[in-house]
Protein backbone atom coordinates (compact mmCIF):
# COMPACT_ATOMS: atom_id res chain seq x y z
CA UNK A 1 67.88 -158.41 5.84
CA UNK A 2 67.07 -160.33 8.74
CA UNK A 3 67.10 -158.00 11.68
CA UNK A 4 64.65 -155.98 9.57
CA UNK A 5 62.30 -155.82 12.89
CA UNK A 6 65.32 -155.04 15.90
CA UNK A 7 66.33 -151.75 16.73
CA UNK A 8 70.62 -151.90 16.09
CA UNK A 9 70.99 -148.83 18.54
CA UNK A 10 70.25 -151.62 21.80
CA UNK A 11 72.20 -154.92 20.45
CA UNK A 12 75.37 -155.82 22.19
CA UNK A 13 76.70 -157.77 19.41
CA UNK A 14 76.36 -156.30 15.99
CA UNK A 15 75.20 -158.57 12.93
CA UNK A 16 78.77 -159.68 11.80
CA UNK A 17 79.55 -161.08 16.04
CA UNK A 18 81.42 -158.31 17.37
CA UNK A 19 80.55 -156.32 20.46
CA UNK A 20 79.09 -153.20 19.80
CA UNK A 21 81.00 -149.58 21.11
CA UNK A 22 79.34 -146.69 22.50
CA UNK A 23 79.48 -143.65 20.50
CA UNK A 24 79.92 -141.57 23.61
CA UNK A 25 82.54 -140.95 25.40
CA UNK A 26 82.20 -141.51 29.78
CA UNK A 27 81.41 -139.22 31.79
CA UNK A 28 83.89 -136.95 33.64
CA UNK A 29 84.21 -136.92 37.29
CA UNK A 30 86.48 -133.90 38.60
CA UNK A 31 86.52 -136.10 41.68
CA UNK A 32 87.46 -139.76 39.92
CA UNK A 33 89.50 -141.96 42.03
CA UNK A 34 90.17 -144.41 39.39
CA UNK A 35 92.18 -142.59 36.77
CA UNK A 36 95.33 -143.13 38.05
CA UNK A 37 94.60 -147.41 37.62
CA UNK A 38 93.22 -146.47 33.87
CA UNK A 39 96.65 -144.09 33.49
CA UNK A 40 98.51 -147.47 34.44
CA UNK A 41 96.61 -150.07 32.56
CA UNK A 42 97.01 -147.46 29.13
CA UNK A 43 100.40 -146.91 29.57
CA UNK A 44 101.30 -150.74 30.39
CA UNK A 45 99.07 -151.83 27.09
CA UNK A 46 100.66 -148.57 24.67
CA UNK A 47 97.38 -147.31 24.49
CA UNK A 48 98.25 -143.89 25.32
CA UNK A 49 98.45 -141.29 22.67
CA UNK A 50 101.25 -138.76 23.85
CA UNK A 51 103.33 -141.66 24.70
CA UNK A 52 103.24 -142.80 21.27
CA UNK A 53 104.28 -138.96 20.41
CA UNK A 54 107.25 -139.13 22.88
CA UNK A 55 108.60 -142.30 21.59
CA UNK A 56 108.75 -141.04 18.41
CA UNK A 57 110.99 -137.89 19.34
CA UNK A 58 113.61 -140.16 20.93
């Protein structure tokens, strides 16, 4: 292969061109002033798992 020499755990792009994901999730802030913007942003994209789960029950 020819990345035999580069360590995959640093690249931002993977082999095949795609940008690479962290395996961890962020961390949590009891204190975080932005959730209610991320709250918005998943809920105006459908990204939001018990929303899925309440559309489904109507």
């Amino acid at each position: 292969m020819f990345l035999r020499n580069v360590n995959l755990e640093i690249l931002k792009i993977d082999p095949n061109g795609c940008q690479t994901k962290s395996a961890h999730p962020a961390r949590f802030s009891p204190d975080d002033i932005f959730s209610r913007h991320r709250l918005t942003l998943k809920r105006r994209f459908n990204l939001l798992k018990f929303s899925d789960m309440k559309r489904a029950e109507k």
